[in-house]
C-alpha atoms as a PDB file:
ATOM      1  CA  UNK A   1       0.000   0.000   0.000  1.00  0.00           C
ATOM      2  CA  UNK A   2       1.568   3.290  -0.682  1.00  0.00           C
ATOM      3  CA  UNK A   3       0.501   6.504  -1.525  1.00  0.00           C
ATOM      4  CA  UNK A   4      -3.426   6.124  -1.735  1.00  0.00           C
ATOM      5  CA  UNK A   5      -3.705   2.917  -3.793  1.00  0.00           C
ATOM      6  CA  UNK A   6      -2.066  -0.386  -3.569  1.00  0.00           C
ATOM      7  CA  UNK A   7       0.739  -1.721  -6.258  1.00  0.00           C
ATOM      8  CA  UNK A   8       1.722  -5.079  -7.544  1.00  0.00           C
ATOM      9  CA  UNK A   9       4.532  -7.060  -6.573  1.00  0.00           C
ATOM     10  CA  UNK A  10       7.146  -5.655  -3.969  1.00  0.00           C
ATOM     11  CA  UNK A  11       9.938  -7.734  -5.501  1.00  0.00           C
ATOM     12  CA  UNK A  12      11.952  -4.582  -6.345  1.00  0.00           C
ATOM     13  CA  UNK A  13      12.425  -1.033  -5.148  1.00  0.00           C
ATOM     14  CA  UNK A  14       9.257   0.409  -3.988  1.00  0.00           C
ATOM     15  CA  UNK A  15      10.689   3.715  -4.011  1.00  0.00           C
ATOM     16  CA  UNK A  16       9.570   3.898  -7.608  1.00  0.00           C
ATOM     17  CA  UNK A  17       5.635   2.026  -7.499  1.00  0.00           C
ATOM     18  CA  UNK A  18       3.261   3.764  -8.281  1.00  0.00           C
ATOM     19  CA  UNK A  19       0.062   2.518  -6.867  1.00  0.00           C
ATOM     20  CA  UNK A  20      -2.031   0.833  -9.519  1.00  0.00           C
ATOM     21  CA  UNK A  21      -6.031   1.294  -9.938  1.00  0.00           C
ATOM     22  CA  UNK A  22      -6.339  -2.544 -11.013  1.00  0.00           C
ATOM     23  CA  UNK A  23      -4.375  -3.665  -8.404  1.00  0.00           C
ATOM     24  CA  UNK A  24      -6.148  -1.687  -5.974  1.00  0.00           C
ATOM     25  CA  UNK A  25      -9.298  -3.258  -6.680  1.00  0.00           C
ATOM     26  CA  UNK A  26      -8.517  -6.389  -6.415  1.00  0.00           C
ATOM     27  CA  UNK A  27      -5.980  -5.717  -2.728  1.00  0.00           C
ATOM     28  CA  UNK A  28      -9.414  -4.527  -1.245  1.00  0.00           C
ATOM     29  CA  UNK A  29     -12.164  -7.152  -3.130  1.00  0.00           C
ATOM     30  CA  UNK A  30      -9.502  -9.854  -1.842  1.00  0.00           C
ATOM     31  CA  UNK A  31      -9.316  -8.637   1.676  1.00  0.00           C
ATOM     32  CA  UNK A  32     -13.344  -8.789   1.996  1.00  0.00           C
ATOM     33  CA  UNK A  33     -13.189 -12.399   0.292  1.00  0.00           C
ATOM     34  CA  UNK A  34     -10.985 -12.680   3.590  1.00  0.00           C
ATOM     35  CA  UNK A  35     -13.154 -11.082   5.932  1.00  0.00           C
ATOM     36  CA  UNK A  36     -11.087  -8.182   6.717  1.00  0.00           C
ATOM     37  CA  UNK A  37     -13.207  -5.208   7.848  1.00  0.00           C
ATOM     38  CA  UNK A  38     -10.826  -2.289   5.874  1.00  0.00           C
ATOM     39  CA  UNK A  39     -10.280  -0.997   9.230  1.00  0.00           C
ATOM     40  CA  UNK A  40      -6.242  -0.853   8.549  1.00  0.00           C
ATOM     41  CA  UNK A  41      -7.081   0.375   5.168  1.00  0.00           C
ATOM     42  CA  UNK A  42      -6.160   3.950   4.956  1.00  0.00           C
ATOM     43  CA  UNK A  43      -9.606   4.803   2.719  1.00  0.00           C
ATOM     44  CA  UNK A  44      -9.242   8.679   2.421  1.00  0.00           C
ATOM     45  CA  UNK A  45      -6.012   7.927   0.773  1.00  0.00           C
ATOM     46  CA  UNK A  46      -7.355   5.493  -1.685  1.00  0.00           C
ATOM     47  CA  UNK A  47     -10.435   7.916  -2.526  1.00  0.00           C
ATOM     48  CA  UNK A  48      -8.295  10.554  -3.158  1.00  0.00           C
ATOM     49  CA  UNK A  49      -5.934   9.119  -5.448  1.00  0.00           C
ATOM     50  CA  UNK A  50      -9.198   8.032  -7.722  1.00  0.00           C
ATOM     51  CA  UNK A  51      -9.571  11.890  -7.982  1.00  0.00           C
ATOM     52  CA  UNK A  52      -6.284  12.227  -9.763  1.00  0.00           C
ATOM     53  CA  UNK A  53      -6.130   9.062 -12.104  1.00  0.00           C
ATOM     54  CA  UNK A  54     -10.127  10.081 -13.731  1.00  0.00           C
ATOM     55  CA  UNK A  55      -9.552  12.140 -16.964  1.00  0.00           C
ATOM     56  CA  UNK A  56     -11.827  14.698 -18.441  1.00  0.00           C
ATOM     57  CA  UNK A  57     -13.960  12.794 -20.704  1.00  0.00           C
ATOM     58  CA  UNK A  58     -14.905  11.122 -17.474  1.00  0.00           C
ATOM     59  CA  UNK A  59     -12.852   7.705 -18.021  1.00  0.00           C
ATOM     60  CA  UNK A  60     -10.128   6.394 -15.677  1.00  0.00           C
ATOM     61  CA  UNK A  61      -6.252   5.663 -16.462  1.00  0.00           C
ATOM     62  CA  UNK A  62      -4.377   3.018 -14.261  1.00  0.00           C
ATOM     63  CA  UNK A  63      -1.593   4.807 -12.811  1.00  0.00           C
ATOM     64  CA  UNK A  64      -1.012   8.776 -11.950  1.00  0.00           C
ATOM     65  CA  UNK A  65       1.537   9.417 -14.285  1.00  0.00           C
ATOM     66  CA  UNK A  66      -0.272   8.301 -17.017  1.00  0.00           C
ATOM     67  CA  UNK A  67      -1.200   5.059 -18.707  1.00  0.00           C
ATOM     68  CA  UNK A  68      -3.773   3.439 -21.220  1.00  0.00           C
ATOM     69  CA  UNK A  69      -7.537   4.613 -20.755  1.00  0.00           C
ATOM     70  CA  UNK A  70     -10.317   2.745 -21.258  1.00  0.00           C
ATOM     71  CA  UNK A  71     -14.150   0.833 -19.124  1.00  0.00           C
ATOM     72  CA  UNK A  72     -11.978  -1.808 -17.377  1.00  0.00           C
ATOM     73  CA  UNK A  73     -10.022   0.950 -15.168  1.00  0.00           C
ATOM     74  CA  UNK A  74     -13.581   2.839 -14.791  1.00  0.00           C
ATOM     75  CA  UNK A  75     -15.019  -0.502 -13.253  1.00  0.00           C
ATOM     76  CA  UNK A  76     -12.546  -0.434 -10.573  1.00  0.00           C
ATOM     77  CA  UNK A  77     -12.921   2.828  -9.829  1.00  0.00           C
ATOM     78  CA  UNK A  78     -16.833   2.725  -9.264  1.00  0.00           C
ATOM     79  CA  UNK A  79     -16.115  -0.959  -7.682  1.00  0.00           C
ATOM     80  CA  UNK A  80     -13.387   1.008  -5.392  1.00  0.00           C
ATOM     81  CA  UNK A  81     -16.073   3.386  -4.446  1.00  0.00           C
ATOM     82  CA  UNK A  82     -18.511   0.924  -3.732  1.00  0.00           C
ATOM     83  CA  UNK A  83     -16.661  -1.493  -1.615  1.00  0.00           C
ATOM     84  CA  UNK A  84     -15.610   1.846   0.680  1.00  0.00           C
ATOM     85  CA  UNK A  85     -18.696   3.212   0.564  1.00  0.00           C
ATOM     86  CA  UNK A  86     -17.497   6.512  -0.640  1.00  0.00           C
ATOM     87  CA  UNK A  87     -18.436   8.060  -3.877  1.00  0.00           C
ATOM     88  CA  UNK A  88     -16.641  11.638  -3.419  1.00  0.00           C
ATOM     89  CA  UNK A  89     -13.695  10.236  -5.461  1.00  0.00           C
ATOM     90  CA  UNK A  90     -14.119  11.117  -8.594  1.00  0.00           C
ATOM     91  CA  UNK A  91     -17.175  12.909 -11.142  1.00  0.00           C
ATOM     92  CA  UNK A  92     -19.843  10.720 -11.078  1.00  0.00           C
ATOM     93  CA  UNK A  93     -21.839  12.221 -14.512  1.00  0.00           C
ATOM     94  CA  UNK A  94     -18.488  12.762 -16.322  1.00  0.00           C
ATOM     95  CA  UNK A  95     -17.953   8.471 -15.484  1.00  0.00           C
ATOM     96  CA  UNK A  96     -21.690   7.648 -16.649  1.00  0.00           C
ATOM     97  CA  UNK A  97     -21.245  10.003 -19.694  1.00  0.00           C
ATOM     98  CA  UNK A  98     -18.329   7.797 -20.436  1.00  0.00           C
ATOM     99  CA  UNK A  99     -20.024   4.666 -19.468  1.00  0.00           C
ATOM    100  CA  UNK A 100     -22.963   5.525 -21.766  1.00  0.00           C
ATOM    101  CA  UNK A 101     -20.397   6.067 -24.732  1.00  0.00           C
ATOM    102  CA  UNK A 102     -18.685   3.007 -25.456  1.00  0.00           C
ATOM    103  CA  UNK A 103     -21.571   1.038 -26.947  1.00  0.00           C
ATOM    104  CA  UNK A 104     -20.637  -0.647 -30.857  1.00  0.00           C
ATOM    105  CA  UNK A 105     -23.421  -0.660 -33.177  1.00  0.00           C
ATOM    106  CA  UNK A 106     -23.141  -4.628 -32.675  1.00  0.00           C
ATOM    107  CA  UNK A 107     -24.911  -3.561 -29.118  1.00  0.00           C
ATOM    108  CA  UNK A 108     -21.784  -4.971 -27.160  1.00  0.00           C
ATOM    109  CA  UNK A 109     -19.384  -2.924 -25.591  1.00  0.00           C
ATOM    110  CA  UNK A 110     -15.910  -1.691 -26.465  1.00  0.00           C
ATOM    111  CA  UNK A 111     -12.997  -0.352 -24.558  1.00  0.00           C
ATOM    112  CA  UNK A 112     -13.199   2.924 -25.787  1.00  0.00           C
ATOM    113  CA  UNK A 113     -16.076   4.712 -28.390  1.00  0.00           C
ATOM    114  CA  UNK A 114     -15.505   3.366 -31.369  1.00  0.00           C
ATOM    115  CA  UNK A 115     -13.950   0.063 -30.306  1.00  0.00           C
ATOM    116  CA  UNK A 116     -14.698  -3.835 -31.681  1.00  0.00           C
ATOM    117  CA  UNK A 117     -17.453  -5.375 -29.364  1.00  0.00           C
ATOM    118  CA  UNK A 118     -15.991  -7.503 -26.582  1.00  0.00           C
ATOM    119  CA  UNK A 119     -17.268  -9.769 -23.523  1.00  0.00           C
ATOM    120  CA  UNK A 120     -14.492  -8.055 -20.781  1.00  0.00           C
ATOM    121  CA  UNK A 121     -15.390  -4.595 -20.965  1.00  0.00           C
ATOM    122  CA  UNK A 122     -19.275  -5.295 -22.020  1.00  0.00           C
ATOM    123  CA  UNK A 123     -19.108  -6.627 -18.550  1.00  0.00           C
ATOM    124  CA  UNK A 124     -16.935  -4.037 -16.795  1.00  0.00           C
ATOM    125  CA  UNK A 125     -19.716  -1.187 -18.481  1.00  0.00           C
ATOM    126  CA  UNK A 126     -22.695  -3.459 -16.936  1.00  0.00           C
ATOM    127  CA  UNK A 127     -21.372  -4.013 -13.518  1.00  0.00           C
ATOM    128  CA  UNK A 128     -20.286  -0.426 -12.931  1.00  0.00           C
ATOM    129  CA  UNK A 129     -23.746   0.948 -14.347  1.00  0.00           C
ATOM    130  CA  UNK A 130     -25.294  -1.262 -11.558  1.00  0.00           C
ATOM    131  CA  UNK A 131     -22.830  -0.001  -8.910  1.00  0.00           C
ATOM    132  CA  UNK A 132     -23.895   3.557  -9.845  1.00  0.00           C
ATOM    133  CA  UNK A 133     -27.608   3.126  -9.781  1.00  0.00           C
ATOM    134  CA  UNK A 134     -27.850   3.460 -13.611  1.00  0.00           C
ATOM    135  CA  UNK A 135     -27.902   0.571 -15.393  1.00  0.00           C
ATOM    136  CA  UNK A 136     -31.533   0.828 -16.776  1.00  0.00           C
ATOM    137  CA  UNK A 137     -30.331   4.191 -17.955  1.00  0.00           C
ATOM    138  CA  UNK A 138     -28.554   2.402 -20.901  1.00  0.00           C
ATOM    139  CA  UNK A 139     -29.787   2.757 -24.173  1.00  0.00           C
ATOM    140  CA  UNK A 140     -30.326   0.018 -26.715  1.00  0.00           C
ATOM    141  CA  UNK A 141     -30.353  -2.797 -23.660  1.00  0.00           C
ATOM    142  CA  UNK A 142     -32.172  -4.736 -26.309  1.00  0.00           C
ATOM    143  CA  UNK A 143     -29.458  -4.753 -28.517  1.00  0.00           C
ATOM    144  CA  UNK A 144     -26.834  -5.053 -25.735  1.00  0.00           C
ATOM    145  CA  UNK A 145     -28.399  -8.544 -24.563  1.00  0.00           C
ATOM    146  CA  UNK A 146     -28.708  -9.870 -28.019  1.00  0.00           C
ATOM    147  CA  UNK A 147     -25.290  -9.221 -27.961  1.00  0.00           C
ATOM    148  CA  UNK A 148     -24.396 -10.946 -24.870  1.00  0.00           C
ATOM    149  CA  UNK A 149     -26.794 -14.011 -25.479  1.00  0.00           C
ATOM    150  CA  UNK A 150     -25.136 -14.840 -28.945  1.00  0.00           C
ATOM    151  CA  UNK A 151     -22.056 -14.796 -27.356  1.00  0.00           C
ATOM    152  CA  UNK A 152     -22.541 -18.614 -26.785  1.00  0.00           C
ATOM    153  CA  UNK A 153     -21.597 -20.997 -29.195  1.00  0.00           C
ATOM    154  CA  UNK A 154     -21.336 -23.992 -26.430  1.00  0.00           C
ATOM    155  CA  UNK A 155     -18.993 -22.180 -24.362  1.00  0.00           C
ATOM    156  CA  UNK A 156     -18.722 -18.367 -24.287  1.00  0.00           C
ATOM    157  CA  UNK A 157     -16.723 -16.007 -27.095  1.00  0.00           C
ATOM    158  CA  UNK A 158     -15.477 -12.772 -26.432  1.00  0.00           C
ATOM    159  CA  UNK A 159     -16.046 -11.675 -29.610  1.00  0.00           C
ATOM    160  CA  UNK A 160     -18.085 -12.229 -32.782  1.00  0.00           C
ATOM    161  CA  UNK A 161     -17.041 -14.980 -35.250  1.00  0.00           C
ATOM    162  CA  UNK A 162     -14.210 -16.279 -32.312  1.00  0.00           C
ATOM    163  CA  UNK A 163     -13.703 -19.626 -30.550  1.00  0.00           C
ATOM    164  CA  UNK A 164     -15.309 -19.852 -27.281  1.00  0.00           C
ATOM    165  CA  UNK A 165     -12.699 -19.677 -23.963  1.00  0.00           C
ATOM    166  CA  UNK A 166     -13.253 -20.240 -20.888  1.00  0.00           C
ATOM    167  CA  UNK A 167     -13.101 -17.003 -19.137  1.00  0.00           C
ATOM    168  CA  UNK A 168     -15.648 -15.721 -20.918  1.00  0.00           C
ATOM    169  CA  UNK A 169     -18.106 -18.290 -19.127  1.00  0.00           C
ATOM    170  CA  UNK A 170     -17.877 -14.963 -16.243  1.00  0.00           C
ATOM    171  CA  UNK A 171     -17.288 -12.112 -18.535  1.00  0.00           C
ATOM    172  CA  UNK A 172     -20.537 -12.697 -20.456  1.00  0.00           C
ATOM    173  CA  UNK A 173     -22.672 -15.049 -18.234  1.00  0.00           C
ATOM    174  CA  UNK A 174     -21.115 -12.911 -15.388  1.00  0.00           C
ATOM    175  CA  UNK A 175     -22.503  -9.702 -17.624  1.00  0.00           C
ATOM    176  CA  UNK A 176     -25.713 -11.612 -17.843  1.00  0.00           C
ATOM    177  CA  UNK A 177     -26.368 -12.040 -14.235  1.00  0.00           C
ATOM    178  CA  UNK A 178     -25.854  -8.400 -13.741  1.00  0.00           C
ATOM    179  CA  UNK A 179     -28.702  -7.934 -16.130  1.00  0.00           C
ATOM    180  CA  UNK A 180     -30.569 -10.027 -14.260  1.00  0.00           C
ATOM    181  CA  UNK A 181     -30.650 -12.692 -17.206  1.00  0.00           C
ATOM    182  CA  UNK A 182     -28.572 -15.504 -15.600  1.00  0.00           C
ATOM    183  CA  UNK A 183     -31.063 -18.305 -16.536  1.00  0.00           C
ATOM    184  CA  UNK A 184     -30.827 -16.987 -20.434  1.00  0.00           C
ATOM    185  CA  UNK A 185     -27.513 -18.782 -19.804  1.00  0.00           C
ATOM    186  CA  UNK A 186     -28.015 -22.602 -21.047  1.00  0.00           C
ATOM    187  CA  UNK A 187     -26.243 -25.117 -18.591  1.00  0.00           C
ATOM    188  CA  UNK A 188     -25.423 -28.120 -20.680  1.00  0.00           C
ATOM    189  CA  UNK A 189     -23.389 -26.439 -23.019  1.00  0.00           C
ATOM    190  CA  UNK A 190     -22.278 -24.599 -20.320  1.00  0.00           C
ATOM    191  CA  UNK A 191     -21.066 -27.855 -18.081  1.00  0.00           C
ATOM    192  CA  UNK A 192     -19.458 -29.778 -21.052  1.00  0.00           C
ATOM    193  CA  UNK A 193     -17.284 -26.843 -22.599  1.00  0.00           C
ATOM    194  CA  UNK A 194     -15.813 -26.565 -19.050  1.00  0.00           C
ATOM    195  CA  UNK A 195     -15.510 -29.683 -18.710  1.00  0.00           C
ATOM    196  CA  UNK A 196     -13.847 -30.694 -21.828  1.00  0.00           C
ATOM    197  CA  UNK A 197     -11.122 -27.444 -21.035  1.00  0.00           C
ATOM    198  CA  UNK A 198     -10.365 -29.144 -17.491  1.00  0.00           C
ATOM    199  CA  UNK A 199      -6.670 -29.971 -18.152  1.00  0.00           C
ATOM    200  CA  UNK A 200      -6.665 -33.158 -15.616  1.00  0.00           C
ATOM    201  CA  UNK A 201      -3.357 -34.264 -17.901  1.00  0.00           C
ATOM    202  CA  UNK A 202      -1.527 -31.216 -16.731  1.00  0.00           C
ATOM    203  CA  UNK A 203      -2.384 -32.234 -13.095  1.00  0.00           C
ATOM    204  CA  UNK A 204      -5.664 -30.002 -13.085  1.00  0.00           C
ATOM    205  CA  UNK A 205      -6.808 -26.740 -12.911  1.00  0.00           C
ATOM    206  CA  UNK A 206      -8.535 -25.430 -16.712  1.00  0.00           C
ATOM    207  CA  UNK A 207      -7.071 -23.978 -19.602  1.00  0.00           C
ATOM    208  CA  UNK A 208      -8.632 -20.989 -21.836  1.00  0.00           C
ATOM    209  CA  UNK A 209      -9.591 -23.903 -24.479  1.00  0.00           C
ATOM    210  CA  UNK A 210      -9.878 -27.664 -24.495  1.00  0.00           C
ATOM    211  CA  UNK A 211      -6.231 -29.877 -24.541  1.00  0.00           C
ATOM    212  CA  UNK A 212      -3.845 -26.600 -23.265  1.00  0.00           C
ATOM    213  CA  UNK A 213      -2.329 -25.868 -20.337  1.00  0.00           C
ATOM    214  CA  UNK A 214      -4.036 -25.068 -16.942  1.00  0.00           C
ATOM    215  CA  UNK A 215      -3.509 -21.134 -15.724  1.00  0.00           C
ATOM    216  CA  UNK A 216      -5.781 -19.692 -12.860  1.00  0.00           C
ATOM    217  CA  UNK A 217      -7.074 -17.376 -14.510  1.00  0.00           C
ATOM    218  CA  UNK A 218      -8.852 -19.591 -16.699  1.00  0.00           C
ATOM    219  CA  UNK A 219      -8.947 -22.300 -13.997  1.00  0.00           C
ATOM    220  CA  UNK A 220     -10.975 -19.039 -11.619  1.00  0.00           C
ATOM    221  CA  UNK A 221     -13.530 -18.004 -14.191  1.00  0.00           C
ATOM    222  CA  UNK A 222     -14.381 -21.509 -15.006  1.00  0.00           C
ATOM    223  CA  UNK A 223     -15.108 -21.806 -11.540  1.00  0.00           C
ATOM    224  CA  UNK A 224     -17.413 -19.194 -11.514  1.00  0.00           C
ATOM    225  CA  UNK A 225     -18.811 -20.210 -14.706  1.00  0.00           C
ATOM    226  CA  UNK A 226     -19.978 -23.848 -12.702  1.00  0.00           C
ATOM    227  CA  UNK A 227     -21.482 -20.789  -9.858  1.00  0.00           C
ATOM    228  CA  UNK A 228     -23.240 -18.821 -12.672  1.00  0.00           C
ATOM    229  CA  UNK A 229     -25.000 -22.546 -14.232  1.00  0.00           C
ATOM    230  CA  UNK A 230     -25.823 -23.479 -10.447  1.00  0.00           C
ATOM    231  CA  UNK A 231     -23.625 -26.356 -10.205  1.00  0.00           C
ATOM    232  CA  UNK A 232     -24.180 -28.695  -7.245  1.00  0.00           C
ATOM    233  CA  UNK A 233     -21.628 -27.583  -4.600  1.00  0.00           C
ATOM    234  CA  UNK A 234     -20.560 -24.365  -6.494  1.00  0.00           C
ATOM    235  CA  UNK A 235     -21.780 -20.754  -3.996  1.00  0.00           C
ATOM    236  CA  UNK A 236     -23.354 -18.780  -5.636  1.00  0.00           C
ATOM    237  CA  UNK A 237     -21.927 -15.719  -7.546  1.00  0.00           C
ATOM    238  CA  UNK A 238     -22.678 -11.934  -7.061  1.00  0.00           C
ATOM    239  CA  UNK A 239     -20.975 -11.307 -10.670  1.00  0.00           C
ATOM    240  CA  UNK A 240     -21.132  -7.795  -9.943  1.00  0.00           C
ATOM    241  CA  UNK A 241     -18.082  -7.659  -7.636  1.00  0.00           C
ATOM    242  CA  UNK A 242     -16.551 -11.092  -8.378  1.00  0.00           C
ATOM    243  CA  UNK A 243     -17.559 -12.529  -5.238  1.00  0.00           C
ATOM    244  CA  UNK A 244     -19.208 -15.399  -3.884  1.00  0.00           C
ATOM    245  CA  UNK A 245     -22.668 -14.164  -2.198  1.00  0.00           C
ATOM    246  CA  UNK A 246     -21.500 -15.724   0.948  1.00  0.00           C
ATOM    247  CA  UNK A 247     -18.314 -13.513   1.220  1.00  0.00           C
ATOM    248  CA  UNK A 248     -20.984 -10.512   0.067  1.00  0.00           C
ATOM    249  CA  UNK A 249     -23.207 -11.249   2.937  1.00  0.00           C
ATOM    250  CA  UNK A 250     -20.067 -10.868   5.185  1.00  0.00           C
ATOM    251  CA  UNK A 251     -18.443  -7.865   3.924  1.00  0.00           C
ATOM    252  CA  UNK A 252     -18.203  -4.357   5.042  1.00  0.00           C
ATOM    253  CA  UNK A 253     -20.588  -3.435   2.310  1.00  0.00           C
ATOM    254  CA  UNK A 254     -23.446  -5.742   2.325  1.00  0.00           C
ATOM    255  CA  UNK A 255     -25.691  -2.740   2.849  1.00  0.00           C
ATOM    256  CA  UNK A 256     -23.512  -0.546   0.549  1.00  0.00           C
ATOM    257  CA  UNK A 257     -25.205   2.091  -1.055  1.00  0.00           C
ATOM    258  CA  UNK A 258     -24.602   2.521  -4.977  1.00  0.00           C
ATOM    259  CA  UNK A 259     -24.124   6.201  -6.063  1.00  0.00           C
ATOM    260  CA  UNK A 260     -27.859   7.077  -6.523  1.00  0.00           C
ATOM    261  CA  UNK A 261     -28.175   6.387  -2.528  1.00  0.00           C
ATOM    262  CA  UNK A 262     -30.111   3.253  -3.261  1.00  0.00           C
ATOM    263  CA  UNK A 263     -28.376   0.075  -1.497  1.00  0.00           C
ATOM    264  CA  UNK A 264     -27.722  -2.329  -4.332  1.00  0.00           C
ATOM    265  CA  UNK A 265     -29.709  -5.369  -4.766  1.00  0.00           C
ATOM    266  CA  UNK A 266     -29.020  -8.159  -7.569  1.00  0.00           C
ATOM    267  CA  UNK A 267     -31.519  -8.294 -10.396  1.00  0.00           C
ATOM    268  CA  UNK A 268     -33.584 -11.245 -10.320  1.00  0.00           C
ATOM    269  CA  UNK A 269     -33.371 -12.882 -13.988  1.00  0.00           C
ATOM    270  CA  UNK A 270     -35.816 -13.023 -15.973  1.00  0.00           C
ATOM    271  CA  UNK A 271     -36.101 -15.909 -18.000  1.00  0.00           C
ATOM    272  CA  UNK A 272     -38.191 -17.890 -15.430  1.00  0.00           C
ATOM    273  CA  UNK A 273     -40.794 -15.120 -15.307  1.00  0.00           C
ATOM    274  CA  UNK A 274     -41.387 -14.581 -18.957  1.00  0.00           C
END
């Protein structure tokens, strides 16, 4: 932890870190997973440094000095803000205006305006929408979960006309739960494309596609990919955060308010009401 955010490995000299918005989100989502109550965490510090890293058009960079720009470094910042409970970090209508700009004419999401559709920040765009209060102020939601439902082909793609990969079994389905469209998400096809990418030859874990090497990445989204499908002994997932809804329950946000003042509740889905 130094200097109002926290940075990646300590390997080397820490006289020249600079703390990290990525890495900050996931020091603080990992100490709740823990339990830890972010009493030690020095959270005026870590507000204040989102202040500095958000840039005019509203969107975040990673680092102070400057970096690249795009929705996954504004979902930490509004997940950040959530998990403290403190939304005086940064301009919250500059970060929607931003939020509300990055949508393709494909109705998926890009990293920037303009930008190729893709699962990671489609999801990053959803889940700090919801965090704000404002996800049903996104136009063309239509078009956004047409989008997100073609997206599997078996397992999940990131992208139009690409293989499916494992990760994306949280990036989209994880996307879809935030919508409140988790049972749109078909199980079977689900189970066995996981299943088949479980490298049990390489001594376990699960690789990004079938027969390659385990990483865990891949072998942690697959796991929440058996959470999103309701696998037998899987918790279940608040996809929101990245969280089980167990560790959610337990954190120092349960209650947490999103940025409208409203505490934030999961969307039920709504394929078994239609």
């Amino acid at each position: 932890f130094i200097g109002g955010g926290f940075t990646g490995p300590v390997e080397f000299d820490t006289r020249y870190h600079e703390s990290h918005i990525t890495m900050t989100y996931s020091a603080l989502i990992t100490l709740a997973i823990l339990g830890d109550d972010f009493s030690r965490v020095n959270k005026r510090a870590v507000i204040n440094n989102l202040r500095r890293l958000q840039n005019e058009d509203g969107s975040f960079r990673a680092v102070g000095f400057g970096s690249e720009t795009d929705a996954r470094f504004l979902f930490c910042a509004v997940a950040i803000s959530f998990m403290l409970q403190d939304w005086s970090g940064f301009n919250i209508e500059k970060a929607k205006s931003f939020a509300l700009s990055v949508q393709s004419h494909d109705g998926g999401i890009g990293l920037l305006p303009g930008q190729e559709s893709h699962g990671g920040p489609t999801y990053c765009i959803c889940a700090a929408l919801a965090l704000l209060g404002s996800l049903d102020e996104y136009p063309g939601r239509d078009y956004l979960e047409r989008f997100l439902i073609n997206r599997q082909i078996g397992g999940f793609n990131g992208r139009i006309n690409k293989p499916p990969d494992t990760c994306y079994t949280f990036w989209v389905g994880g996307a879809l739960q935030v919508l409140g469209m988790q049972d749109f998400i078909d199980p079977d096809s689900t189970r066995e494309f996981l299943l088949r990418c479980e490298a049990s030859k390489y001594g376990g874990g699960f690789s990004k596609v079938p027969d390659s090497f385990p990483d865990p990445l891949h072998a942690h989204f697959s796991i929440c990919g058996f959470s999103l499908i309701k696998e037998p002994g899987f918790l279940p997932l608040i996809s929101v955060l990245g969280m089980t809804s167990r560790a959610f329950q337990e954190s120092p946000f349960c209650d947490g308010k999103c940025a409208n003042g409203n505490v934030y509740t999961p969307k039920r889905s709504l394929a078994l009401e239609e």
